[in-house]
PDB file of N, CA and C in Angstrom:
ATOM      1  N   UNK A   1       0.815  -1.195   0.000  1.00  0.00           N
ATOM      2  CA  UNK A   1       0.000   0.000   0.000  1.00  0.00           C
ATOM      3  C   UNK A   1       0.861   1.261   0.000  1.00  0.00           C
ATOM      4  N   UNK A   2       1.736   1.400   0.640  1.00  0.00           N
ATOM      5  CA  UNK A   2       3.075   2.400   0.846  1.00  0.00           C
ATOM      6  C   UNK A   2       3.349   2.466  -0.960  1.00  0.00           C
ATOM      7  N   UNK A   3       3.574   1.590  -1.495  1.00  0.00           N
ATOM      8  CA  UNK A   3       4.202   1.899  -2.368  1.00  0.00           C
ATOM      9  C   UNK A   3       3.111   2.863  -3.914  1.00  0.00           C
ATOM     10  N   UNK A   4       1.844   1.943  -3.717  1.00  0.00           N
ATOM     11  CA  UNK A   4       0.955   2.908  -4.287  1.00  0.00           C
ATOM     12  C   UNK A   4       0.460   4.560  -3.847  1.00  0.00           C
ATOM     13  N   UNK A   5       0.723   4.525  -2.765  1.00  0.00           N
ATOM     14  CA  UNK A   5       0.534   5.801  -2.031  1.00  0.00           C
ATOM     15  C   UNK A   5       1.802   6.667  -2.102  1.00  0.00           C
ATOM     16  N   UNK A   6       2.812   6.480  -2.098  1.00  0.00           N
ATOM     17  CA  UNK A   6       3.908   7.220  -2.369  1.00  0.00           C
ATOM     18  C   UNK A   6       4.299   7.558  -3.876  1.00  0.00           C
ATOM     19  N   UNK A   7       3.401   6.539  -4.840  1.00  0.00           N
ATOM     20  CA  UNK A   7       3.282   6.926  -6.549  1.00  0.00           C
ATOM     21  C   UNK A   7       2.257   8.189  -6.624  1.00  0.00           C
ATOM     22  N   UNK A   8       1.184   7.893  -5.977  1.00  0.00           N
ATOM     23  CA  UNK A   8       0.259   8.979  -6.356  1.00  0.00           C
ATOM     24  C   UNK A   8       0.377  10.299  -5.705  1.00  0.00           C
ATOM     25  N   UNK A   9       1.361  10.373  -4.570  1.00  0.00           N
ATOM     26  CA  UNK A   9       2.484  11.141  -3.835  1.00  0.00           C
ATOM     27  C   UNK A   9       3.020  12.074  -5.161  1.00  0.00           C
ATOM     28  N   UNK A  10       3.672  11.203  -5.725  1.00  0.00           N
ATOM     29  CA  UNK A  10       4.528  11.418  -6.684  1.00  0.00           C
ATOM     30  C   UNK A  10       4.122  12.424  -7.738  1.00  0.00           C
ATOM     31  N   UNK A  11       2.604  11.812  -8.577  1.00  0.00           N
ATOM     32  CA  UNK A  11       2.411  12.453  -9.519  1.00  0.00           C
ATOM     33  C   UNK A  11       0.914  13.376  -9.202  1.00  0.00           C
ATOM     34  N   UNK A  12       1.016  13.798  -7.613  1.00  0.00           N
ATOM     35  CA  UNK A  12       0.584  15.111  -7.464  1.00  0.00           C
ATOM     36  C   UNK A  12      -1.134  14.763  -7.116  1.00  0.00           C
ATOM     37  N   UNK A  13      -1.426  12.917  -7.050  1.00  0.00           N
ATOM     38  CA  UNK A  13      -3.069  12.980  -6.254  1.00  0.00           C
ATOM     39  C   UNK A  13      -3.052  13.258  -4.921  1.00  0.00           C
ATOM     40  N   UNK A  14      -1.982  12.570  -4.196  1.00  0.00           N
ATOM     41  CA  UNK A  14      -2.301  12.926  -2.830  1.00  0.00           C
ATOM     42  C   UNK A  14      -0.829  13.733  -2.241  1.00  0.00           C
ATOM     43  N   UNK A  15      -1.396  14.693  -1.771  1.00  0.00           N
ATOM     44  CA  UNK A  15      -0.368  15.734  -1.314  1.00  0.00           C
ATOM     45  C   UNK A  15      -0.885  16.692  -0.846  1.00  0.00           C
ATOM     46  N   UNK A  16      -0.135  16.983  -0.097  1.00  0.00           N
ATOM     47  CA  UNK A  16      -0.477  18.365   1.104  1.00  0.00           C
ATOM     48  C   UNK A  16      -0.440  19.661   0.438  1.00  0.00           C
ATOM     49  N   UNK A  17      -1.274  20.464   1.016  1.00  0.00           N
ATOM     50  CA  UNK A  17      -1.446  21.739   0.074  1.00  0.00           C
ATOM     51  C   UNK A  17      -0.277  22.438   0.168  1.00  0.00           C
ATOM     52  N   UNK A  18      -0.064  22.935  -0.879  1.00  0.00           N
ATOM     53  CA  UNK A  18       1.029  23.881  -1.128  1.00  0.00           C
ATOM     54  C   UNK A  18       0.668  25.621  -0.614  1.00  0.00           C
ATOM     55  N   UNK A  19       2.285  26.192  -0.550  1.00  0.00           N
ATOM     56  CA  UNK A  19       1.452  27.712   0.065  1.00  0.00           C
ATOM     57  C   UNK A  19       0.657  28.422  -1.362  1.00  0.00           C
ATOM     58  N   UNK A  20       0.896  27.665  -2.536  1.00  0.00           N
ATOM     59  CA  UNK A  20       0.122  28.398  -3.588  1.00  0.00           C
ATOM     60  C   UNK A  20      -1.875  28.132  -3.153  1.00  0.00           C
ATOM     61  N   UNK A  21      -1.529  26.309  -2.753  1.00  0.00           N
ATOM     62  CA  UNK A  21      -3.140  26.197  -2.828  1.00  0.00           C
ATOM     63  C   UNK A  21      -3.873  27.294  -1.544  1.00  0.00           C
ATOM     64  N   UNK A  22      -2.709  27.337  -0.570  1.00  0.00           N
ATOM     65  CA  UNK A  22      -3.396  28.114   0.439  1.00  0.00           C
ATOM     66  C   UNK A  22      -3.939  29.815   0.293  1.00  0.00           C
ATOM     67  N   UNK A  23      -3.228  30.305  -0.511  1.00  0.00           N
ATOM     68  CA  UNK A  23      -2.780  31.738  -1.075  1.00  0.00           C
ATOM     69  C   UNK A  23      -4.701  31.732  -1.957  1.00  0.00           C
ATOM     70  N   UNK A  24      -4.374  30.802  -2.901  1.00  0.00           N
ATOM     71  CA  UNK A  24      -5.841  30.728  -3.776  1.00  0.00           C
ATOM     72  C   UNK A  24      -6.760  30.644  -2.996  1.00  0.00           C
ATOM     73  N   UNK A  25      -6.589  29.670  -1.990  1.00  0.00           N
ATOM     74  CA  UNK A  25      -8.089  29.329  -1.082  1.00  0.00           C
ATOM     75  C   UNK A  25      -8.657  30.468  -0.186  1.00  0.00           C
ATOM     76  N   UNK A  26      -7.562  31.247   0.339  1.00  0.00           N
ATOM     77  CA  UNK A  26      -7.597  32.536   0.941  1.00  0.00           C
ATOM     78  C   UNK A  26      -8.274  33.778   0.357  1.00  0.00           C
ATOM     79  N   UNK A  27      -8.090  33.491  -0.461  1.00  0.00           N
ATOM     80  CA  UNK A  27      -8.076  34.684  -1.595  1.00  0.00           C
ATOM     81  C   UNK A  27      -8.912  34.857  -2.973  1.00  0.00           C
ATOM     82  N   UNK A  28      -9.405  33.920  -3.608  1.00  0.00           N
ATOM     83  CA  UNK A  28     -10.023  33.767  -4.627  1.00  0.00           C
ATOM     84  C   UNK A  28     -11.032  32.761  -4.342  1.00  0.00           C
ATOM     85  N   UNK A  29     -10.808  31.649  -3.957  1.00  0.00           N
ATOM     86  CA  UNK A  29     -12.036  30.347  -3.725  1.00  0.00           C
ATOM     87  C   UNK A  29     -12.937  30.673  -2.838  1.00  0.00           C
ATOM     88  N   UNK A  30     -12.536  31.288  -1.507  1.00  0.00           N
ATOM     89  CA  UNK A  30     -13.455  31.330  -0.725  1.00  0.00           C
ATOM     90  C   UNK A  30     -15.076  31.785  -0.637  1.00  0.00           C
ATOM     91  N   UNK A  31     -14.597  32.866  -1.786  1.00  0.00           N
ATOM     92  CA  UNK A  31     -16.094  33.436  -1.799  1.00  0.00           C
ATOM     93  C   UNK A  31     -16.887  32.801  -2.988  1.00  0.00           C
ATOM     94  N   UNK A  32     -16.369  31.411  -3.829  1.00  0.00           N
ATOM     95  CA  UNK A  32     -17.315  31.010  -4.594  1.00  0.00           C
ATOM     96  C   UNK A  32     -17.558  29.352  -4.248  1.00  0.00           C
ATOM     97  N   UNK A  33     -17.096  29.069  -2.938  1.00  0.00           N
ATOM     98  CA  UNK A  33     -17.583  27.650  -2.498  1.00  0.00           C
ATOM     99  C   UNK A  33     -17.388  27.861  -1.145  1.00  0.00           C
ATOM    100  N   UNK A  34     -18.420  26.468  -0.756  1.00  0.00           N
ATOM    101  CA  UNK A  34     -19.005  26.353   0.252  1.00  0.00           C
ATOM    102  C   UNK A  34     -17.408  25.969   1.509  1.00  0.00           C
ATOM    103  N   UNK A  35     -16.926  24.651   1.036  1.00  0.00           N
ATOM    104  CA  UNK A  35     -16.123  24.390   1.741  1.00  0.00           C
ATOM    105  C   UNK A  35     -14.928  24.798   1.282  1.00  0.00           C
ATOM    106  N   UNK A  36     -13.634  24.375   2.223  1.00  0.00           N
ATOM    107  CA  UNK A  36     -12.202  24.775   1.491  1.00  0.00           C
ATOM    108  C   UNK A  36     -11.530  24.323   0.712  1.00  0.00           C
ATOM    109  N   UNK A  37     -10.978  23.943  -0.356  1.00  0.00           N
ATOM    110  CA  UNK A  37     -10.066  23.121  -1.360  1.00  0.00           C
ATOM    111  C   UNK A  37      -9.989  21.837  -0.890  1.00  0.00           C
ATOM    112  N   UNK A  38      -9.173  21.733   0.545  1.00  0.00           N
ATOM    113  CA  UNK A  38      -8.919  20.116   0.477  1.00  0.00           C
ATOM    114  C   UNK A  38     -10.265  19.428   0.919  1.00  0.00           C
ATOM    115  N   UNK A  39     -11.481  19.767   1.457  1.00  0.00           N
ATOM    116  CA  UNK A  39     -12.745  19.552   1.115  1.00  0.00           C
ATOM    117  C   UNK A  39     -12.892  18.505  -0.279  1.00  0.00           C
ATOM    118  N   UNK A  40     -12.712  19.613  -0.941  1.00  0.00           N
ATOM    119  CA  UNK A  40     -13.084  18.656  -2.621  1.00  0.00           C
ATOM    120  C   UNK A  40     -12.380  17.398  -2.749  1.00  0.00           C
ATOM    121  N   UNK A  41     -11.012  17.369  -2.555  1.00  0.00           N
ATOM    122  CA  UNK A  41     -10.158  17.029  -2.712  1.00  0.00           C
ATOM    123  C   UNK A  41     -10.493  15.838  -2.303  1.00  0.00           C
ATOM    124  N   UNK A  42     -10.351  15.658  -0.816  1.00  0.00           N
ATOM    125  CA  UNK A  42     -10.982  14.490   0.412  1.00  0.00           C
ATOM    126  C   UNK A  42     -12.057  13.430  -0.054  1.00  0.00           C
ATOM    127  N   UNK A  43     -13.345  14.386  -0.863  1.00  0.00           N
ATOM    128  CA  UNK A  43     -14.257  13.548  -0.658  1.00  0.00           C
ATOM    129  C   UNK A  43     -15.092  13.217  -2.029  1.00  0.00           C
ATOM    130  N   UNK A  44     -16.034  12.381  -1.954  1.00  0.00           N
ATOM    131  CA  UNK A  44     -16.430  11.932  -3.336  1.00  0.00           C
ATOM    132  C   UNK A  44     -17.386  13.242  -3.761  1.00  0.00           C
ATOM    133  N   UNK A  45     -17.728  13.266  -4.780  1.00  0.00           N
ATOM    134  CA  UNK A  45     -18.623  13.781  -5.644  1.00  0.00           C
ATOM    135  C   UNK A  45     -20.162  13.947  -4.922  1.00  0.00           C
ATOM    136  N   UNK A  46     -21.031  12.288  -4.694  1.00  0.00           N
ATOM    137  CA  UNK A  46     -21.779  12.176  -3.991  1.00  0.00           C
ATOM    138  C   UNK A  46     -21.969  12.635  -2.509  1.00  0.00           C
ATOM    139  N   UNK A  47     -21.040  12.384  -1.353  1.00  0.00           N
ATOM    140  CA  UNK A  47     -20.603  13.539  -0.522  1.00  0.00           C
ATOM    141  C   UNK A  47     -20.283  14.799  -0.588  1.00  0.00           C
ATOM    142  N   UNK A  48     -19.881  15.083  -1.356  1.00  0.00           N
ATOM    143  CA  UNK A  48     -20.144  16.302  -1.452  1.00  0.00           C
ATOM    144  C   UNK A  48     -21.541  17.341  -2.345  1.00  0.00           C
ATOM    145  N   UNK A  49     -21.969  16.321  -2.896  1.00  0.00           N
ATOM    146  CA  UNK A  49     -23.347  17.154  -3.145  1.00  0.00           C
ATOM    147  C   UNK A  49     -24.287  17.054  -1.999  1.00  0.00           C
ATOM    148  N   UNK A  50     -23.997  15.939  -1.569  1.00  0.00           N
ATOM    149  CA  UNK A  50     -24.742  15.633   0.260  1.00  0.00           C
ATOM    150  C   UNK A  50     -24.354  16.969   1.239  1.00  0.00           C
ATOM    151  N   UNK A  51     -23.133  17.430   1.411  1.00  0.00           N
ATOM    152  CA  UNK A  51     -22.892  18.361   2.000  1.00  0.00           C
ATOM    153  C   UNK A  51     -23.304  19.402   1.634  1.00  0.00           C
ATOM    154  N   UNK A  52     -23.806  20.109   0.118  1.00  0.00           N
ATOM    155  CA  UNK A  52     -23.473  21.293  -0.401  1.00  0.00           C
ATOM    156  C   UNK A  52     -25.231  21.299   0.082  1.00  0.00           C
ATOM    157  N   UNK A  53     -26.187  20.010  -0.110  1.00  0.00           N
ATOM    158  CA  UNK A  53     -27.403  20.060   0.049  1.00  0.00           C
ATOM    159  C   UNK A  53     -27.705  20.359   1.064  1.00  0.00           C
ATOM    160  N   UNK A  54     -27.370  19.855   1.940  1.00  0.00           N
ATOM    161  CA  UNK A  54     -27.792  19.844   3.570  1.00  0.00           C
ATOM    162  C   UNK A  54     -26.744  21.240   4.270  1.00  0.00           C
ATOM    163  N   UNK A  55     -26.040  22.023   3.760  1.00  0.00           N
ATOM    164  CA  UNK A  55     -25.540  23.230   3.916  1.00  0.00           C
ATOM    165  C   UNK A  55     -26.316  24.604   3.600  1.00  0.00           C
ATOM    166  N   UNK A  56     -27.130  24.093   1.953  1.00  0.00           N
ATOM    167  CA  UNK A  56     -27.890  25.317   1.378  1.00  0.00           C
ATOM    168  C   UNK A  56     -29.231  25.279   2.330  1.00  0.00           C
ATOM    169  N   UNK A  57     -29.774  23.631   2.705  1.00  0.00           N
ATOM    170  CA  UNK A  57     -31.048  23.826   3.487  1.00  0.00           C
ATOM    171  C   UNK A  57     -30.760  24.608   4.812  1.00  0.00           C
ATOM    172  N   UNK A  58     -29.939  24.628   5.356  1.00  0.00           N
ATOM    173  CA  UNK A  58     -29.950  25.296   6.632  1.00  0.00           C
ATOM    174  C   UNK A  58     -29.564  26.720   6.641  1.00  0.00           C
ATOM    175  N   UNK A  59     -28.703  27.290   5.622  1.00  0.00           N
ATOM    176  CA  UNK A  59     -28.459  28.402   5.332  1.00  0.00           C
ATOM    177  C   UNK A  59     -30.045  29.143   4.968  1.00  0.00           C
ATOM    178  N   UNK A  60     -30.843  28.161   4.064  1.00  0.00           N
ATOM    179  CA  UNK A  60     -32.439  29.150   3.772  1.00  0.00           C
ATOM    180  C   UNK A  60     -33.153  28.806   5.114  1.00  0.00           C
ATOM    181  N   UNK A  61     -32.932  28.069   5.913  1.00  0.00           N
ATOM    182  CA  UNK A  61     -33.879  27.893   7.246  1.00  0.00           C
ATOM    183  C   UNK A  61     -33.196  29.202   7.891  1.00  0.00           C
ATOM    184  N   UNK A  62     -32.204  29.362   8.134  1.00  0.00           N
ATOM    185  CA  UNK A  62     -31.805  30.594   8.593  1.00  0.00           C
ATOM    186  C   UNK A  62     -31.931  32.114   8.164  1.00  0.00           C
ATOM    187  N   UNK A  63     -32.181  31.908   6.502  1.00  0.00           N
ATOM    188  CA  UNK A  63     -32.687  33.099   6.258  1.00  0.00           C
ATOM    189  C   UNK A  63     -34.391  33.368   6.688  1.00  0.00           C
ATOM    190  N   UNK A  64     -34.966  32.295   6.166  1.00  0.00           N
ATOM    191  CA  UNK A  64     -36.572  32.293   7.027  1.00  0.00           C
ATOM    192  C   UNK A  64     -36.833  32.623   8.109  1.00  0.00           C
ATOM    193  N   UNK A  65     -35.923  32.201   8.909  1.00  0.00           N
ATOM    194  CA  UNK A  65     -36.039  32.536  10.487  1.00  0.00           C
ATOM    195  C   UNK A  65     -35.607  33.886  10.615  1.00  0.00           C
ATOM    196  N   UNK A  66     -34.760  34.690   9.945  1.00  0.00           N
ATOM    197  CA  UNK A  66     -34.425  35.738  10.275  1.00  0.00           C
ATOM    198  C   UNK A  66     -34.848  35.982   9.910  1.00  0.00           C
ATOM    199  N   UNK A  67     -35.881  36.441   8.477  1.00  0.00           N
ATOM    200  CA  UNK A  67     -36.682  37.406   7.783  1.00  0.00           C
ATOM    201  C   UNK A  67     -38.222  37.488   8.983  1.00  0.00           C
ATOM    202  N   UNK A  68     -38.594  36.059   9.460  1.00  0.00           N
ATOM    203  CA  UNK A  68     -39.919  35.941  10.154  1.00  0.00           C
ATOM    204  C   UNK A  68     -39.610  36.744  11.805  1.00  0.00           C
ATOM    205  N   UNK A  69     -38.499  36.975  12.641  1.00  0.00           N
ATOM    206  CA  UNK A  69     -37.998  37.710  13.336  1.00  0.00           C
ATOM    207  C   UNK A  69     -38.040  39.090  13.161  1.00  0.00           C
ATOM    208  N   UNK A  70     -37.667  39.811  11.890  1.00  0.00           N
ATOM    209  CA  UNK A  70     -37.440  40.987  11.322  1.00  0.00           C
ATOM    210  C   UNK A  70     -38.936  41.094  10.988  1.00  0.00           C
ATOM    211  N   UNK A  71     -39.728  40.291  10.545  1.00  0.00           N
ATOM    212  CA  UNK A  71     -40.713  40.588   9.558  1.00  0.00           C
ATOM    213  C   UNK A  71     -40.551  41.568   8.730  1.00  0.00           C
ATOM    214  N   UNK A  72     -39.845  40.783   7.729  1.00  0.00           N
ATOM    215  CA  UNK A  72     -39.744  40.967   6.442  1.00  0.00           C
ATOM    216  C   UNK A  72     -40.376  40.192   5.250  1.00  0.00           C
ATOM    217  N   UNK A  73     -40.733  40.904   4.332  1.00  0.00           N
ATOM    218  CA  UNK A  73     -40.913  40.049   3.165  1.00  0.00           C
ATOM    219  C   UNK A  73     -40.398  39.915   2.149  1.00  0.00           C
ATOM    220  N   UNK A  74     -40.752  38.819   1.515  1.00  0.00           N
ATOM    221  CA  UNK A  74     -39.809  38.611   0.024  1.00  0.00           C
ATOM    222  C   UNK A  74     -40.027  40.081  -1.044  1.00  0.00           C
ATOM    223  N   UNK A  75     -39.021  40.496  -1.147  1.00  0.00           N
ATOM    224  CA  UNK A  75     -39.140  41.597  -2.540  1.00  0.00           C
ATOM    225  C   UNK A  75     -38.918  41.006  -3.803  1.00  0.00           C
ATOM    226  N   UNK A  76     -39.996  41.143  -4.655  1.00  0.00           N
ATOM    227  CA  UNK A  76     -39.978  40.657  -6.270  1.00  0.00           C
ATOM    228  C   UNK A  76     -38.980  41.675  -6.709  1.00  0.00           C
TER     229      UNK A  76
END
């Protein structure tokens, strides 16, 4: 297993972020995704649409709740 893991080491699947990925994630990614780079990276496709789903539902439960607090309404 070492030895497959130290190939894909090699040609750049698994590896620790660099200060470039950190610089981007800081700086450019953050404000157009949910989680941080090695997020994606980590996890499948299906997990992560699981996350992005169950992230957006609670983010609009929270806007509901705050608009029904404020009483506010939706503006067309």
């Amino acid at each position: 297993m070492s030895k497959l893991k130290n190939w894909l080491q090699k040609i750049g699947i698994l590896r620790e972020p660099t200060i470039d990925d950190l610089i981007y994630e800081y700086t450019i990614s953050t404000c157009y995704r949910l989680f941080p780079t090695s997020f994606y990276r980590k996890h499948t496709p299906e997990e992560i649409k699981k996350a992005h789903e169950e992230t957006l539902t609670e983010l609009r439960r929270m806007i509901e709740e705050y608009k029904k607090e404020n009483h506010l309404e939706d503006s067309v």
